[in-house]
C-alpha atoms as a PDB file:
ATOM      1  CA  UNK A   1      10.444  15.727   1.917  1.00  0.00           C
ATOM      2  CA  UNK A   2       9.673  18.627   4.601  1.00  0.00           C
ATOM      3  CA  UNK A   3       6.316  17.579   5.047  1.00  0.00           C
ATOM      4  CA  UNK A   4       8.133  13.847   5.994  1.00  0.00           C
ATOM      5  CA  UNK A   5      10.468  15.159   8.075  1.00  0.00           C
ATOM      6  CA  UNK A   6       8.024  17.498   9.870  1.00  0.00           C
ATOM      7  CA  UNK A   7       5.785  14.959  10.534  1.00  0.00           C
ATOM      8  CA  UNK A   8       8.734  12.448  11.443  1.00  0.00           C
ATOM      9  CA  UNK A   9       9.745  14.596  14.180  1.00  0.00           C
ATOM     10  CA  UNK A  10       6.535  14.839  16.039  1.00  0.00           C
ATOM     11  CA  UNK A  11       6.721  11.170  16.075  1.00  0.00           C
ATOM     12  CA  UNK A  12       7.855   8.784  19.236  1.00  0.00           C
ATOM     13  CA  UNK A  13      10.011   6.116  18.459  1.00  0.00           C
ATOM     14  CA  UNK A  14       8.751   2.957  20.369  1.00  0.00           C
ATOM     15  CA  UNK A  15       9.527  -0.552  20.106  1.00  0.00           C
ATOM     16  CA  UNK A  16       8.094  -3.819  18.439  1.00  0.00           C
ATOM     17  CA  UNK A  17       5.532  -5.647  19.868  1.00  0.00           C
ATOM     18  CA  UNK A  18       7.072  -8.197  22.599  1.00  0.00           C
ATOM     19  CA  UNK A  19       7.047 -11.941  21.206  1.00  0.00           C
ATOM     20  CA  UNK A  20       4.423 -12.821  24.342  1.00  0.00           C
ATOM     21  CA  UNK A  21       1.472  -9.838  23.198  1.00  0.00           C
ATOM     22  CA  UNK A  22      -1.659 -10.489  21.869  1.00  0.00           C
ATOM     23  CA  UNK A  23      -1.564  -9.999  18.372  1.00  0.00           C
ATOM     24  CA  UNK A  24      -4.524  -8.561  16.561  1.00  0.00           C
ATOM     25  CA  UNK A  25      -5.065  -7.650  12.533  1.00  0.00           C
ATOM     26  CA  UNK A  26      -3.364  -4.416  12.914  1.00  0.00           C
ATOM     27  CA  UNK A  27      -0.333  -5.975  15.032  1.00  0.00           C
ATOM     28  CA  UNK A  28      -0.125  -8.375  12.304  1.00  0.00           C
ATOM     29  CA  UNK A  29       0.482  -6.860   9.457  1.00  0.00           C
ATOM     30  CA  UNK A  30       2.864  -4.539  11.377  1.00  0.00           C
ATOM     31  CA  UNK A  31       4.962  -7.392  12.454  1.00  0.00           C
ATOM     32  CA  UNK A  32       4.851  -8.818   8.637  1.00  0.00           C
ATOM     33  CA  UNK A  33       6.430  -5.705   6.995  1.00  0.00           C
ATOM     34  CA  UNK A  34      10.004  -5.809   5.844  1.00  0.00           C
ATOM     35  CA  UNK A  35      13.610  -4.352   7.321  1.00  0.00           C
ATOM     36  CA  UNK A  36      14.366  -3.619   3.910  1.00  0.00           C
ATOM     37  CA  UNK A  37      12.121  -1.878   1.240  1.00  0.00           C
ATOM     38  CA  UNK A  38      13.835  -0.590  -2.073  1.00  0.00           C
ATOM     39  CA  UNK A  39      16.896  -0.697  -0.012  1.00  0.00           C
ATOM     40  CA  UNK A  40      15.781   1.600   2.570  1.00  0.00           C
ATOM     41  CA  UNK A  41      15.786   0.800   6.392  1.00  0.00           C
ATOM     42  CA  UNK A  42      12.742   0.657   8.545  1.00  0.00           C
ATOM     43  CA  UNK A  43      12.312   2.823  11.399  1.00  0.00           C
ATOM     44  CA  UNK A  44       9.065   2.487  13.794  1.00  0.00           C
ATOM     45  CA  UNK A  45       7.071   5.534  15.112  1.00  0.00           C
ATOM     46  CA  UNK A  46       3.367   6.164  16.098  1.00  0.00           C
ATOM     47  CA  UNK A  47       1.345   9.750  14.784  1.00  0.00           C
ATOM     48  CA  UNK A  48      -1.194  10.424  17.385  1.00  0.00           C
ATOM     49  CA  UNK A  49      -2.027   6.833  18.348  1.00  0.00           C
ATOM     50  CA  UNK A  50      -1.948   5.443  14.971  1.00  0.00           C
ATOM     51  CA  UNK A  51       1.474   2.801  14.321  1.00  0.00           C
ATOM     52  CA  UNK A  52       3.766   4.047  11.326  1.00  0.00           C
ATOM     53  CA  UNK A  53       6.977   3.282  10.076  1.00  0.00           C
ATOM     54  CA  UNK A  54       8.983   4.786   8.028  1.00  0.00           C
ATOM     55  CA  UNK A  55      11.681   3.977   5.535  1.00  0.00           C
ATOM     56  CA  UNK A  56      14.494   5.637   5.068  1.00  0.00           C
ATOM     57  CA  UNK A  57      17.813   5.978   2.659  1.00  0.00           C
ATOM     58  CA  UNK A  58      21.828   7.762   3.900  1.00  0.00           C
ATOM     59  CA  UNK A  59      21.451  10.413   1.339  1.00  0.00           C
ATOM     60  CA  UNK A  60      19.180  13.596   0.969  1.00  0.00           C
ATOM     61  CA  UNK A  61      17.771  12.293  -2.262  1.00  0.00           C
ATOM     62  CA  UNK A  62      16.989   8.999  -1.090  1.00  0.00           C
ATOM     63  CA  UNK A  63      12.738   8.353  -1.493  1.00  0.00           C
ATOM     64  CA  UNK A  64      11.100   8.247   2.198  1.00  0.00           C
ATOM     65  CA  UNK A  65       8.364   5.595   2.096  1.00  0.00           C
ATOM     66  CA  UNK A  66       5.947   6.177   5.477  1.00  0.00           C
ATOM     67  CA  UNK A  67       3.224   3.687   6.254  1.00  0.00           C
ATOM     68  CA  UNK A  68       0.399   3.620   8.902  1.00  0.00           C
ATOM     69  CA  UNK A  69      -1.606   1.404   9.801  1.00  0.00           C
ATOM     70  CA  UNK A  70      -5.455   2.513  11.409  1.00  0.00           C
ATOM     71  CA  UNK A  71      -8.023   0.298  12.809  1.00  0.00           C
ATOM     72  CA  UNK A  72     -11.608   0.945  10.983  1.00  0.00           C
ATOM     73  CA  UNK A  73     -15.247  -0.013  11.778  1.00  0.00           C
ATOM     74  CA  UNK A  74     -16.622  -0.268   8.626  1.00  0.00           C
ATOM     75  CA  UNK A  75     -15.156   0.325   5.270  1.00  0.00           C
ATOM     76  CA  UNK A  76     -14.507   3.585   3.696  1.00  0.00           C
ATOM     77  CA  UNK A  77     -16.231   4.850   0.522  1.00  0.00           C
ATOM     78  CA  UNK A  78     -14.017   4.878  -2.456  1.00  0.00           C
ATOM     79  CA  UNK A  79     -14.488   8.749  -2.494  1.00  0.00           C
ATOM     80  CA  UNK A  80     -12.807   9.387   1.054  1.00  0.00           C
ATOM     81  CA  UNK A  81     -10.171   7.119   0.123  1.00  0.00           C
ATOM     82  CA  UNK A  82      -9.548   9.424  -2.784  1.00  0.00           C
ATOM     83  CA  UNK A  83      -9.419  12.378  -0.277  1.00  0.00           C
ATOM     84  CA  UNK A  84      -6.923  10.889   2.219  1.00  0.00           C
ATOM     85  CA  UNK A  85      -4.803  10.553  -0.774  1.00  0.00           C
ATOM     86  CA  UNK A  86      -5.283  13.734  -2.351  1.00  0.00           C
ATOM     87  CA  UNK A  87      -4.507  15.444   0.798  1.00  0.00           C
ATOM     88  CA  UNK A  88      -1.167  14.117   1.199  1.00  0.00           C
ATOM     89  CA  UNK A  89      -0.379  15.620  -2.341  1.00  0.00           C
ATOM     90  CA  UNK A  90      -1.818  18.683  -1.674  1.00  0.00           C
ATOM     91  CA  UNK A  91       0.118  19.183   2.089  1.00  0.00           C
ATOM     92  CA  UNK A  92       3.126  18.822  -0.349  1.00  0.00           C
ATOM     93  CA  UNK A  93       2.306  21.682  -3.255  1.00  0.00           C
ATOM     94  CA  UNK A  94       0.320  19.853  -5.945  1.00  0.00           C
ATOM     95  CA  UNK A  95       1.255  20.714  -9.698  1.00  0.00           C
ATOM     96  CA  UNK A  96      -0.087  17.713 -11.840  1.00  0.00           C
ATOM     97  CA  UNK A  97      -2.061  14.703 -10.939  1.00  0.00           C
ATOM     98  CA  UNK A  98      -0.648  11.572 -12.796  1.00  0.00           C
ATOM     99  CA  UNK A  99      -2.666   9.146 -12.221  1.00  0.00           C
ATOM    100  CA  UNK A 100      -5.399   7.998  -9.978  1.00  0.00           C
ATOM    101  CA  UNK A 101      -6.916   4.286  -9.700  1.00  0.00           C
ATOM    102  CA  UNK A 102      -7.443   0.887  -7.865  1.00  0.00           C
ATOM    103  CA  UNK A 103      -5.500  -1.894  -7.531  1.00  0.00           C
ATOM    104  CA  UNK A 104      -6.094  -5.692  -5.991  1.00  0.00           C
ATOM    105  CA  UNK A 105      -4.996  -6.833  -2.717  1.00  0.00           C
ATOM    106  CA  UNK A 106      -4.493 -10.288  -3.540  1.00  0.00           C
ATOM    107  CA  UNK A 107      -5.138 -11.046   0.303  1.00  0.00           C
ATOM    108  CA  UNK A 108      -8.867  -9.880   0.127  1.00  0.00           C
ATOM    109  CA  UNK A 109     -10.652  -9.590  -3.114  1.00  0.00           C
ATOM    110  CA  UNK A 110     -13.126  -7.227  -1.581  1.00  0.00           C
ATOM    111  CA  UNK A 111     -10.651  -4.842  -0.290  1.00  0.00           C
ATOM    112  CA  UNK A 112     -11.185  -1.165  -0.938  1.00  0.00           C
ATOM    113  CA  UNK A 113      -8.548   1.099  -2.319  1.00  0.00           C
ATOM    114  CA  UNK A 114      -6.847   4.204  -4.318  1.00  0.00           C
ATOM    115  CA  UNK A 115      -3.605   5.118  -5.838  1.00  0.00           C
ATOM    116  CA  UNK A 116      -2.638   8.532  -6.995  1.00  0.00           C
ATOM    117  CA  UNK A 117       0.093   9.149  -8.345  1.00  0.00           C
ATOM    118  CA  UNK A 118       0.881  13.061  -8.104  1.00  0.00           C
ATOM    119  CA  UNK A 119       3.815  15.912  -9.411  1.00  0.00           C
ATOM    120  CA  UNK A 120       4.458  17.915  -6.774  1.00  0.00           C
ATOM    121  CA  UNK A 121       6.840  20.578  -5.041  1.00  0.00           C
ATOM    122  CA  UNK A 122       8.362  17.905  -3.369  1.00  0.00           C
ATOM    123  CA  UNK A 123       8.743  15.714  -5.398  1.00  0.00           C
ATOM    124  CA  UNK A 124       6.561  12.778  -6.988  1.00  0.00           C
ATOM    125  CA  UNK A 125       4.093  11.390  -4.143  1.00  0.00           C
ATOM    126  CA  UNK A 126       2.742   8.008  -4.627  1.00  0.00           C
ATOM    127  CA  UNK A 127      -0.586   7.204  -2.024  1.00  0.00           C
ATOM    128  CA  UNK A 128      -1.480   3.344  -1.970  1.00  0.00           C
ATOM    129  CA  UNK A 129      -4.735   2.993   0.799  1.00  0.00           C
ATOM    130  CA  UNK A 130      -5.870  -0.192   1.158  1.00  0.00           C
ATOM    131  CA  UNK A 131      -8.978  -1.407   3.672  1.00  0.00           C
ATOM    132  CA  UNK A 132      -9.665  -4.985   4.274  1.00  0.00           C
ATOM    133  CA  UNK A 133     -10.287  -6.755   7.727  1.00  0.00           C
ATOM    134  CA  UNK A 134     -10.997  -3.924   9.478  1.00  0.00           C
ATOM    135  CA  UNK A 135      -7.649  -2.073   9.246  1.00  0.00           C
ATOM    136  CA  UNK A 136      -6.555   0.716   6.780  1.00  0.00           C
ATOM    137  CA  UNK A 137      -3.455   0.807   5.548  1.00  0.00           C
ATOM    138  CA  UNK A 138      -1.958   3.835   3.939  1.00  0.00           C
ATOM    139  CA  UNK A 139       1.419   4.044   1.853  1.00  0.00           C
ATOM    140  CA  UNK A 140       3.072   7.548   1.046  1.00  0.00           C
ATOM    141  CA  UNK A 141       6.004   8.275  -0.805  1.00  0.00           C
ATOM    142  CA  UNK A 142       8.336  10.847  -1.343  1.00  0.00           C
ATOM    143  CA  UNK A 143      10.162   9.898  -4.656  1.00  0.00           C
ATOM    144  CA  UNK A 144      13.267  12.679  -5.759  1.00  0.00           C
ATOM    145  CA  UNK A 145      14.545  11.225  -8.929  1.00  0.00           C
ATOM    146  CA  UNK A 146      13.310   9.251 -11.775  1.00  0.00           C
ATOM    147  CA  UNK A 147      14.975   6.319 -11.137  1.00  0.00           C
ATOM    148  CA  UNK A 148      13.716   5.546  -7.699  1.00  0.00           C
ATOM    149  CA  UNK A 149       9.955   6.169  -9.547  1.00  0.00           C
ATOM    150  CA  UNK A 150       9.457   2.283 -10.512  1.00  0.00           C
ATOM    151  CA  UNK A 151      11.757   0.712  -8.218  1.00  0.00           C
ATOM    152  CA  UNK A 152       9.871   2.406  -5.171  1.00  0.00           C
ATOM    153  CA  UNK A 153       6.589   1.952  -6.821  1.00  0.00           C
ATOM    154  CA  UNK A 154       7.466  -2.626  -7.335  1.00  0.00           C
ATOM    155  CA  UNK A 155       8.842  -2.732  -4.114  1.00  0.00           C
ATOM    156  CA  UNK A 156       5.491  -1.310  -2.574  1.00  0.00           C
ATOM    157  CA  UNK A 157       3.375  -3.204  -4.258  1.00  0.00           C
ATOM    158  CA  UNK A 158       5.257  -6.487  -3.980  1.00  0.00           C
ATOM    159  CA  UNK A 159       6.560  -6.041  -0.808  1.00  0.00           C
ATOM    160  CA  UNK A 160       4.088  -4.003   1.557  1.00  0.00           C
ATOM    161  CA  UNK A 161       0.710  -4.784  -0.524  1.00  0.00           C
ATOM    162  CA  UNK A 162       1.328  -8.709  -1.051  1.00  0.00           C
ATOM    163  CA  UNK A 163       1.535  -8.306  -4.946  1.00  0.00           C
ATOM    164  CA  UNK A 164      -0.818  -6.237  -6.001  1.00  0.00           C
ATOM    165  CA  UNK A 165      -1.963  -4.881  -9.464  1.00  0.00           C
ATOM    166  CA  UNK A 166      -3.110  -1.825 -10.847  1.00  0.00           C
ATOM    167  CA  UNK A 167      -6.793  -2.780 -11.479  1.00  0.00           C
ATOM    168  CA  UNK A 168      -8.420   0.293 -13.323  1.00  0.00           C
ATOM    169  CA  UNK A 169      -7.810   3.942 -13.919  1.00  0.00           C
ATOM    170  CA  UNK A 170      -9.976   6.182 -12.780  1.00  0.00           C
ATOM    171  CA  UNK A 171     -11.682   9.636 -14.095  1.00  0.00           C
ATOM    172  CA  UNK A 172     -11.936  12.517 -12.585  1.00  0.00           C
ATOM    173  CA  UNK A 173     -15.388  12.337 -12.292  1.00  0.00           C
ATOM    174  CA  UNK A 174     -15.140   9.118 -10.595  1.00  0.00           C
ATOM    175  CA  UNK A 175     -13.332  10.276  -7.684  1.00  0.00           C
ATOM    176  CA  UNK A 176     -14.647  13.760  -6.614  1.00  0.00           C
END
């Protein structure tokens, strides 16, 4: 949760794209993504020039979902992906790697992604990253208490990720 917070206040709040701007794939899914996720409110802020938002609960224990969205040339290999999540568990103390694998996007078949699932000092992190038509989108969060675990992790996947499914686990082996 400090890491969050830390990074939340570097952040500028700015509004929603006007109704009247040219909306490209980034803009798009930015202006698809719920009020509401696992009952927490949505809350809009850019980290260096990159769009994220941010959801948030009333209470200290509430889970903090961020997402960001980043325009990209050319896809990622699986292995960075991997990295990008790995690093967000590490910023935040890692003790125990849960799980790490791929899921679908049912929106593009040939999307690339990674999920880890980590234990760490603050907390349980989950990382979704997802590339497909050219923009990467990256899901981290905070979870506090067991019961927010599964609800957090549905509403993600159902609500920010169009549905998608755990595809395979992987090994260590096949993501270092």
């Amino acid at each position: 949760m400090t890491l969050l917070l830390a990074l939340l206040s570097a952040f500028v709040l700015t509004p929603m794209p006007g109704a009247g701007e040219a909306v490209g794939p980034t803009e798009a899914r930015m202006t698809a993504l719920p009020g509401q996720l696992a009952g927490l409110e949505r809350t809009r802020a850019h980290h260096r020039n990159d769009p994220l938002f941010v959801y948030l609960g009333r209470s200290n224990l509430s889970p903090i979902v961020a997402v960001a969205f980043a325009d990209v040339a050319k896809p990622s290999e699986w292995r960075n992906l991997a990295r990008v999540g790995r690093g967000e568990a590490e910023r935040a103390g890692l003790i125990e790697t849960l799980f790490e694998g791929k899921f679908n996007v049912p929106a593009d078949p040939d999307a690339r992604t990674y999920f880890g699932d980590y234990l760490t000092k603050d907390g349980v992190k989950q990382v979704w990253v997802a590339e497909y038509g050219g923009v990467r989108t990256t899901v981290v969060a905070s979870i506090y208490t067991a019961d927010d675990r599964r609800r957090v992790f549905d509403a993600i996947r159902r609500q920010l990720l169009g549905g998608a499914e755990m595809t395979a686990q992987v090994t260590p082996a096949e993501a270092n």
